[in-house]
PDB file of N, CA and C in Angstrom:
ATOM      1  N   UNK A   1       3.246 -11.820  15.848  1.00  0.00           N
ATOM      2  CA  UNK A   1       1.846 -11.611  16.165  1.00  0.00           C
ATOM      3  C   UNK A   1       0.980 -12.673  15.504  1.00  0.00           C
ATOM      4  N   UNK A   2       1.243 -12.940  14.338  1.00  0.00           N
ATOM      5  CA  UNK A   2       0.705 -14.067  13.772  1.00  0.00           C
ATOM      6  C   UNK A   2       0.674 -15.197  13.686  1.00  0.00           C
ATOM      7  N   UNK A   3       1.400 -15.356  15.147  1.00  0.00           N
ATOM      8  CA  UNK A   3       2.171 -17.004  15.603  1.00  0.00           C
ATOM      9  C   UNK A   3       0.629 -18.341  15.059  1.00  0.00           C
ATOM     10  N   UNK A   4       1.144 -19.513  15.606  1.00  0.00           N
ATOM     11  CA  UNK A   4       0.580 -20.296  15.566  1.00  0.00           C
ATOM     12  C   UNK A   4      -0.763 -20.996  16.838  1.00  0.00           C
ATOM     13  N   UNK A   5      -0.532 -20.174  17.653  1.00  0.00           N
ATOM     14  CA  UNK A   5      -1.448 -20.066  18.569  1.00  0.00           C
ATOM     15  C   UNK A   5      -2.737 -19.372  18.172  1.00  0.00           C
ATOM     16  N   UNK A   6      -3.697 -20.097  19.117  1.00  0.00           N
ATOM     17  CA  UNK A   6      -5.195 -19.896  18.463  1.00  0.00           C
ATOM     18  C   UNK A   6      -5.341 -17.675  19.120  1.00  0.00           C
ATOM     19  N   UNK A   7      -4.427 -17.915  20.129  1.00  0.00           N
ATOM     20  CA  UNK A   7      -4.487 -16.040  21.033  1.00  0.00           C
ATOM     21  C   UNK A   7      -3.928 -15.320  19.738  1.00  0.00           C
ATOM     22  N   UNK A   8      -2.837 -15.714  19.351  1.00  0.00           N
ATOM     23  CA  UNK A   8      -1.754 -15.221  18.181  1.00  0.00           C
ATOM     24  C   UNK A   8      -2.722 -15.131  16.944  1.00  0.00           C
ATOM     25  N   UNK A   9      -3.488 -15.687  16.789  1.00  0.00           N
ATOM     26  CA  UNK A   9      -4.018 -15.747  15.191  1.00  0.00           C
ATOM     27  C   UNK A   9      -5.434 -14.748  15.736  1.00  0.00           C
ATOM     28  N   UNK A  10      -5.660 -14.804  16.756  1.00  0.00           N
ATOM     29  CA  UNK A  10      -7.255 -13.968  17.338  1.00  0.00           C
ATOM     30  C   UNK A  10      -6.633 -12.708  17.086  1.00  0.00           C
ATOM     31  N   UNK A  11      -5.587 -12.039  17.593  1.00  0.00           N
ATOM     32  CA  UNK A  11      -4.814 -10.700  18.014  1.00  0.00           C
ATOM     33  C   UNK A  11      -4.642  -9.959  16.910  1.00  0.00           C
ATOM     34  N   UNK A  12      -3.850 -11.455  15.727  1.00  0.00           N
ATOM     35  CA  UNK A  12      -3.729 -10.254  14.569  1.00  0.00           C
ATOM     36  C   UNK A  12      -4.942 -10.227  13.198  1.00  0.00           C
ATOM     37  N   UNK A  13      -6.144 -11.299  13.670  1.00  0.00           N
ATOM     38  CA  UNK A  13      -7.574 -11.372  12.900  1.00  0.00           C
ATOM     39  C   UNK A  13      -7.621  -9.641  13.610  1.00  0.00           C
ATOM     40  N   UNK A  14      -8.061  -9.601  14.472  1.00  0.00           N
ATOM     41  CA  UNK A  14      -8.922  -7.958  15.316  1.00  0.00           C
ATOM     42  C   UNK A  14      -8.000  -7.087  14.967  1.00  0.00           C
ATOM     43  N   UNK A  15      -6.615  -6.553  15.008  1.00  0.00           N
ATOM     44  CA  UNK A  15      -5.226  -5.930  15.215  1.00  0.00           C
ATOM     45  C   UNK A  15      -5.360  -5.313  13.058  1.00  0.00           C
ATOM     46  N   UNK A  16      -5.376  -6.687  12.868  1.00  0.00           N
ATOM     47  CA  UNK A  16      -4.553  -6.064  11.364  1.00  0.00           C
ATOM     48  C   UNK A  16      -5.822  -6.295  10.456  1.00  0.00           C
ATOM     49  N   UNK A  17      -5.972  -7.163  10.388  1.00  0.00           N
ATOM     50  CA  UNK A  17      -7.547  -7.553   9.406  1.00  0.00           C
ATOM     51  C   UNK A  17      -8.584  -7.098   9.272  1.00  0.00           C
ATOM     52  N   UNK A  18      -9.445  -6.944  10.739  1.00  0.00           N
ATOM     53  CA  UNK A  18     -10.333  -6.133  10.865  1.00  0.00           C
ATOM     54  C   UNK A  18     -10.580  -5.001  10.983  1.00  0.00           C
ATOM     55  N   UNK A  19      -9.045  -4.207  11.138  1.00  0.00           N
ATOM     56  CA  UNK A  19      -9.017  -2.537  11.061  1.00  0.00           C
ATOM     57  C   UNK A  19      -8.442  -2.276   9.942  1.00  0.00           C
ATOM     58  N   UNK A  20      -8.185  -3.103   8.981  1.00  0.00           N
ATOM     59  CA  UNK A  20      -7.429  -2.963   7.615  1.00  0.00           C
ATOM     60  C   UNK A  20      -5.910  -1.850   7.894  1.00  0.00           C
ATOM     61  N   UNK A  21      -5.714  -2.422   9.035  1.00  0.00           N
ATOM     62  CA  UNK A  21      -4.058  -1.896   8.927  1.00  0.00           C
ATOM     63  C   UNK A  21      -3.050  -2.151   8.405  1.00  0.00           C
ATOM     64  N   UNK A  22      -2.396  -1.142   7.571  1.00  0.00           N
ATOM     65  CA  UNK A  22      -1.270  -1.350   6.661  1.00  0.00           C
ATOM     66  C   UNK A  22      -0.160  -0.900   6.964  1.00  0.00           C
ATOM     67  N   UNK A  23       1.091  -1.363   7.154  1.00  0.00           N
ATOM     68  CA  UNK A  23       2.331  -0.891   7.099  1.00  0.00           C
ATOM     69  C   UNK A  23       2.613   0.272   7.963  1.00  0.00           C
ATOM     70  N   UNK A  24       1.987   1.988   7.247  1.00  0.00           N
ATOM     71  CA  UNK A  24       1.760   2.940   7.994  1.00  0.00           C
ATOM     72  C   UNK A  24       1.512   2.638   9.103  1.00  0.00           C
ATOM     73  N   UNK A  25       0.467   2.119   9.263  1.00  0.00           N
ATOM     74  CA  UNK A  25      -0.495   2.107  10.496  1.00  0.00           C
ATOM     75  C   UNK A  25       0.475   1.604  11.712  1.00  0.00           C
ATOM     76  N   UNK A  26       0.976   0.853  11.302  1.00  0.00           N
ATOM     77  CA  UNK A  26       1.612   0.158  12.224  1.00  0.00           C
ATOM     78  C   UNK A  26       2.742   0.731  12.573  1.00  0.00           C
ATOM     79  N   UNK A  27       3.388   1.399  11.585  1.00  0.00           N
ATOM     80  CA  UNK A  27       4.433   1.988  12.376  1.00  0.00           C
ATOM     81  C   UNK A  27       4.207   3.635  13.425  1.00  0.00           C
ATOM     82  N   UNK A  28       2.798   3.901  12.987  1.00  0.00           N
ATOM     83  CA  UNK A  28       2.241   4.911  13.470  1.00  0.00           C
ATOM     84  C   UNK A  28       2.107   4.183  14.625  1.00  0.00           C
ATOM     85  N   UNK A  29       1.397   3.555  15.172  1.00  0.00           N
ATOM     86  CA  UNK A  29       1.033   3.044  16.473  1.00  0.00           C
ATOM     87  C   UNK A  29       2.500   2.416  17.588  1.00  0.00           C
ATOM     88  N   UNK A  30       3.471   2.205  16.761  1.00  0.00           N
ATOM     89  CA  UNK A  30       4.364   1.674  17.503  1.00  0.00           C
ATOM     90  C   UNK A  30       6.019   2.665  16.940  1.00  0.00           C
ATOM     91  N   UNK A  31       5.492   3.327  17.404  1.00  0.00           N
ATOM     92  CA  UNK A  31       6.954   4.731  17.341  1.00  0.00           C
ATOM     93  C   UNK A  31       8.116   3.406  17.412  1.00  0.00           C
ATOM     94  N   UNK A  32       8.423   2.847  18.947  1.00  0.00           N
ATOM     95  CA  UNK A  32       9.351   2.557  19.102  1.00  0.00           C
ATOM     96  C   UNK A  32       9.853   1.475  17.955  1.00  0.00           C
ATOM     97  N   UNK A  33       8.886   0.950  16.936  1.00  0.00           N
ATOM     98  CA  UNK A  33       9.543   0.173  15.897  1.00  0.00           C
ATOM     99  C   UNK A  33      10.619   1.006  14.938  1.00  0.00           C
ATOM    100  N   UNK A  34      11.555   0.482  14.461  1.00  0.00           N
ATOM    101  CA  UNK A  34      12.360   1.633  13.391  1.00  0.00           C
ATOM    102  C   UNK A  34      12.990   0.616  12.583  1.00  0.00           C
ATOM    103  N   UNK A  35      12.108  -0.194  11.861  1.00  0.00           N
ATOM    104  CA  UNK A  35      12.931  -1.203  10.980  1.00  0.00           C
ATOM    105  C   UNK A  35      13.599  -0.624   9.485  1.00  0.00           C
ATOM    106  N   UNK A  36      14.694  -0.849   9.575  1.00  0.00           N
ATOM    107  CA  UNK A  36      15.650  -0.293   8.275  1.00  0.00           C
ATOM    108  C   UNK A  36      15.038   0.020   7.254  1.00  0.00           C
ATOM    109  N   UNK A  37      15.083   1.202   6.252  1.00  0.00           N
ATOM    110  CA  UNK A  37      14.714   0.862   5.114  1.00  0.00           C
ATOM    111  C   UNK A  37      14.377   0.436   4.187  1.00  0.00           C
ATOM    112  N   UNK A  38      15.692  -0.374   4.226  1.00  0.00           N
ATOM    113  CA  UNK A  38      15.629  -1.289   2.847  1.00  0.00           C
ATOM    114  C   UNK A  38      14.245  -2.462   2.957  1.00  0.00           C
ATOM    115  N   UNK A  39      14.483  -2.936   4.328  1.00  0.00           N
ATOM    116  CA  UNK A  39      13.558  -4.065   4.845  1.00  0.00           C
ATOM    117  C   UNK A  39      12.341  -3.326   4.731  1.00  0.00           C
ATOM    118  N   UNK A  40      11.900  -2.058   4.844  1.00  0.00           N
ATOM    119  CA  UNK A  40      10.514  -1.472   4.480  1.00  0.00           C
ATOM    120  C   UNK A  40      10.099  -1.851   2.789  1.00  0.00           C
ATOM    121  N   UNK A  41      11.416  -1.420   2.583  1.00  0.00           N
ATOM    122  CA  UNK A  41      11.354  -1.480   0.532  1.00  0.00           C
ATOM    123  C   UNK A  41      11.165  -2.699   0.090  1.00  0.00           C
ATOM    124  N   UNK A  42      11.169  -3.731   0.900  1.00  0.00           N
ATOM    125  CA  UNK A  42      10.559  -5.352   0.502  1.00  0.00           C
ATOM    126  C   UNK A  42       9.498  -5.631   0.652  1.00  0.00           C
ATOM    127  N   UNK A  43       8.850  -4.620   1.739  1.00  0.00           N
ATOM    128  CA  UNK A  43       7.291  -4.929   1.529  1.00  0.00           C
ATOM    129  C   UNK A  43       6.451  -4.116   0.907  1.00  0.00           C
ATOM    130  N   UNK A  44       7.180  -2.907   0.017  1.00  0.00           N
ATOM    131  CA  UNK A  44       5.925  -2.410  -0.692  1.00  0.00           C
ATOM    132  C   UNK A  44       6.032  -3.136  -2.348  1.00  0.00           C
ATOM    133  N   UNK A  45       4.805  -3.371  -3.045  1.00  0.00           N
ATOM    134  CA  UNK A  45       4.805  -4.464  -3.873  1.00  0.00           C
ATOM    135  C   UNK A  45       5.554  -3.088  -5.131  1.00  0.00           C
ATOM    136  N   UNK A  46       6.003  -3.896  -6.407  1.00  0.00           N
ATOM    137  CA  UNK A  46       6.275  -3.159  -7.056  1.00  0.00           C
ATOM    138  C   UNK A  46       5.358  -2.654  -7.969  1.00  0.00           C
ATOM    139  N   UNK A  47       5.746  -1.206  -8.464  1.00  0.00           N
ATOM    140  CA  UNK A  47       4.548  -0.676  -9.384  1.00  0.00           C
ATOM    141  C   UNK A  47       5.119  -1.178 -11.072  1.00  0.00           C
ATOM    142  N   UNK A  48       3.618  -1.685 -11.147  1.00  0.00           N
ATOM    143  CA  UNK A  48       3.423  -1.943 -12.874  1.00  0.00           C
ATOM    144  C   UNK A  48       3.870  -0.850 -13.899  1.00  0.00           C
ATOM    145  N   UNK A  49       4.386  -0.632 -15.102  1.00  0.00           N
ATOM    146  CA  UNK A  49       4.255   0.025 -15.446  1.00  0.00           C
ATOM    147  C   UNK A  49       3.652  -0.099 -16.880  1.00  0.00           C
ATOM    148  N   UNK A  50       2.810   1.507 -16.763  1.00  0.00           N
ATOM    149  CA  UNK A  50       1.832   1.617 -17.335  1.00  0.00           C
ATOM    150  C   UNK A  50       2.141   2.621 -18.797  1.00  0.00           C
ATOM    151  N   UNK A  51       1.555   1.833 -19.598  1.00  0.00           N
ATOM    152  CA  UNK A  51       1.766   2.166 -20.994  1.00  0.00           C
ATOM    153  C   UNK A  51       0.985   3.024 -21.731  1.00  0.00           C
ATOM    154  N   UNK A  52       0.432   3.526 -21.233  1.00  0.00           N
ATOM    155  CA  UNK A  52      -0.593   4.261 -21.530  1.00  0.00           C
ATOM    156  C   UNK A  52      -1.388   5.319 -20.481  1.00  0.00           C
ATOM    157  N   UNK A  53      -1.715   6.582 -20.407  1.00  0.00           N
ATOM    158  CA  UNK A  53      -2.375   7.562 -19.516  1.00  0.00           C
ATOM    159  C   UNK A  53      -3.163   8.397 -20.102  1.00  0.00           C
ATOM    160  N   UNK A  54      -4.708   8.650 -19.782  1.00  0.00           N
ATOM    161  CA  UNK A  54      -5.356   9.529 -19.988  1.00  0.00           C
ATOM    162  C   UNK A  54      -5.022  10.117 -19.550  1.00  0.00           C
ATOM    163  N   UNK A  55      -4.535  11.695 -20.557  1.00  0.00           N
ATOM    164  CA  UNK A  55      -3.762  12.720 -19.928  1.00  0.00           C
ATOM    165  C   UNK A  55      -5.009  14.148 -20.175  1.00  0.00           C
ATOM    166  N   UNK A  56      -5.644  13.910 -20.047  1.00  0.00           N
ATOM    167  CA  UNK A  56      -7.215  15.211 -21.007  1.00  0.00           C
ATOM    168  C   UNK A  56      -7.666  16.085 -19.124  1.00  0.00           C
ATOM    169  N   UNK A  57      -8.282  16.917 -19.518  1.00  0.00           N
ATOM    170  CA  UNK A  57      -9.115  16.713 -18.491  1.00  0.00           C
ATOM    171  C   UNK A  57     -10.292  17.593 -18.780  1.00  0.00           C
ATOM    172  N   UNK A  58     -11.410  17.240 -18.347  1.00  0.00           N
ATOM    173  CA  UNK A  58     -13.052  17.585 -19.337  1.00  0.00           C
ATOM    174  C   UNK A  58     -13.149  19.237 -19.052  1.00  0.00           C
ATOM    175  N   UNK A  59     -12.458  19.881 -18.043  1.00  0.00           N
ATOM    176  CA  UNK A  59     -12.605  20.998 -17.769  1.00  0.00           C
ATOM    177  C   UNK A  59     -11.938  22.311 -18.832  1.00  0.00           C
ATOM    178  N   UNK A  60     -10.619  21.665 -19.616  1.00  0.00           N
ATOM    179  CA  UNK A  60     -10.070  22.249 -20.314  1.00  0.00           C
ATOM    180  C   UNK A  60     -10.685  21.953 -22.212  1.00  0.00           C
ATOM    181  N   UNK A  61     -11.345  20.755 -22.808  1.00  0.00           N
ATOM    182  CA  UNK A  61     -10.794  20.510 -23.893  1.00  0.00           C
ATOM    183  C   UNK A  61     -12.927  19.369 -23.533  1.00  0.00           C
ATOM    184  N   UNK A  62     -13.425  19.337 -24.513  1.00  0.00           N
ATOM    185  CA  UNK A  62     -14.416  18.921 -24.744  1.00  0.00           C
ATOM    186  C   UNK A  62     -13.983  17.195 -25.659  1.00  0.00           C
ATOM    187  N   UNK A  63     -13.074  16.563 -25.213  1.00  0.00           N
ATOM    188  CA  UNK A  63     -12.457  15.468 -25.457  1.00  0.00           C
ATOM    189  C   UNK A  63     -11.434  14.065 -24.842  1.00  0.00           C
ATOM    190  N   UNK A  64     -10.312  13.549 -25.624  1.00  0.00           N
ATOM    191  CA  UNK A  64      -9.758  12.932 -24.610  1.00  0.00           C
ATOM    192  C   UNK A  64      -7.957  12.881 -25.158  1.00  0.00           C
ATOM    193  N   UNK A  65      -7.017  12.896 -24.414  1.00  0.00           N
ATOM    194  CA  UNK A  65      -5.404  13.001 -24.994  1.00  0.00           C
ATOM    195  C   UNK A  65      -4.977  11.471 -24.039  1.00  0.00           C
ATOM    196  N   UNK A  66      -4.080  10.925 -25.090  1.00  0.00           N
ATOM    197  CA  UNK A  66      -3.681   9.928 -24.181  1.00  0.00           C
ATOM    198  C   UNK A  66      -2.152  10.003 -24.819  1.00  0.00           C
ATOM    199  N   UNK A  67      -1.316   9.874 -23.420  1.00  0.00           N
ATOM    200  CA  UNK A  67       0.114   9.592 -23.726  1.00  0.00           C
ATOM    201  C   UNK A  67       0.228   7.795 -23.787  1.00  0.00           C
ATOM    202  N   UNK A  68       0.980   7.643 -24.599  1.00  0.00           N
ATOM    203  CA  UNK A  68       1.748   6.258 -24.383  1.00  0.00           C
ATOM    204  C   UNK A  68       3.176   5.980 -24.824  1.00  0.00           C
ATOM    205  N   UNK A  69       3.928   4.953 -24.231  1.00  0.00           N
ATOM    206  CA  UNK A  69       5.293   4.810 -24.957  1.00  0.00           C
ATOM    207  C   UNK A  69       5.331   3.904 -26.125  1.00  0.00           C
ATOM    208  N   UNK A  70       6.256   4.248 -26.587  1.00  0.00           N
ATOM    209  CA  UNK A  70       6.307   3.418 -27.786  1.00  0.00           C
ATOM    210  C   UNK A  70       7.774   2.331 -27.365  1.00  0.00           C
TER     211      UNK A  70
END
């Protein structure tokens, strides 16, 4: 879709860019796609991990708890 043609680059500016379609989206709209797994698992980016979490919440405790690893 994103070929090198000026139609190809118009299709997926309107298609993917301008409707901010992601991944989902796309496979929502096109049932008949069914690309493997694994090949899905290359395009989601990997998650950071995070060293630290505000774990409180203002409804229980007039303060703040934070987990972290050591």
């Amino acid at each position: 879709m994103a070929s090198t043609t000026a139609e190809g680059k118009a299709l997926y500016q309107s298609w993917i860019v301008n409707d901010n379609r992601n991944i989902v989206h796309i496979l929502e709209d096109l049932p008949s796609c069914k690309p493997p797994l694994d090949h899905l698992c290359e395009l989601v980016p990997r998650l950071q991990p995070r060293y630290y979490s505000i774990s409180s919440s203002s409804k229980v405790r007039n303060g703040i708890e934070v987990c972290h690893t050591i």
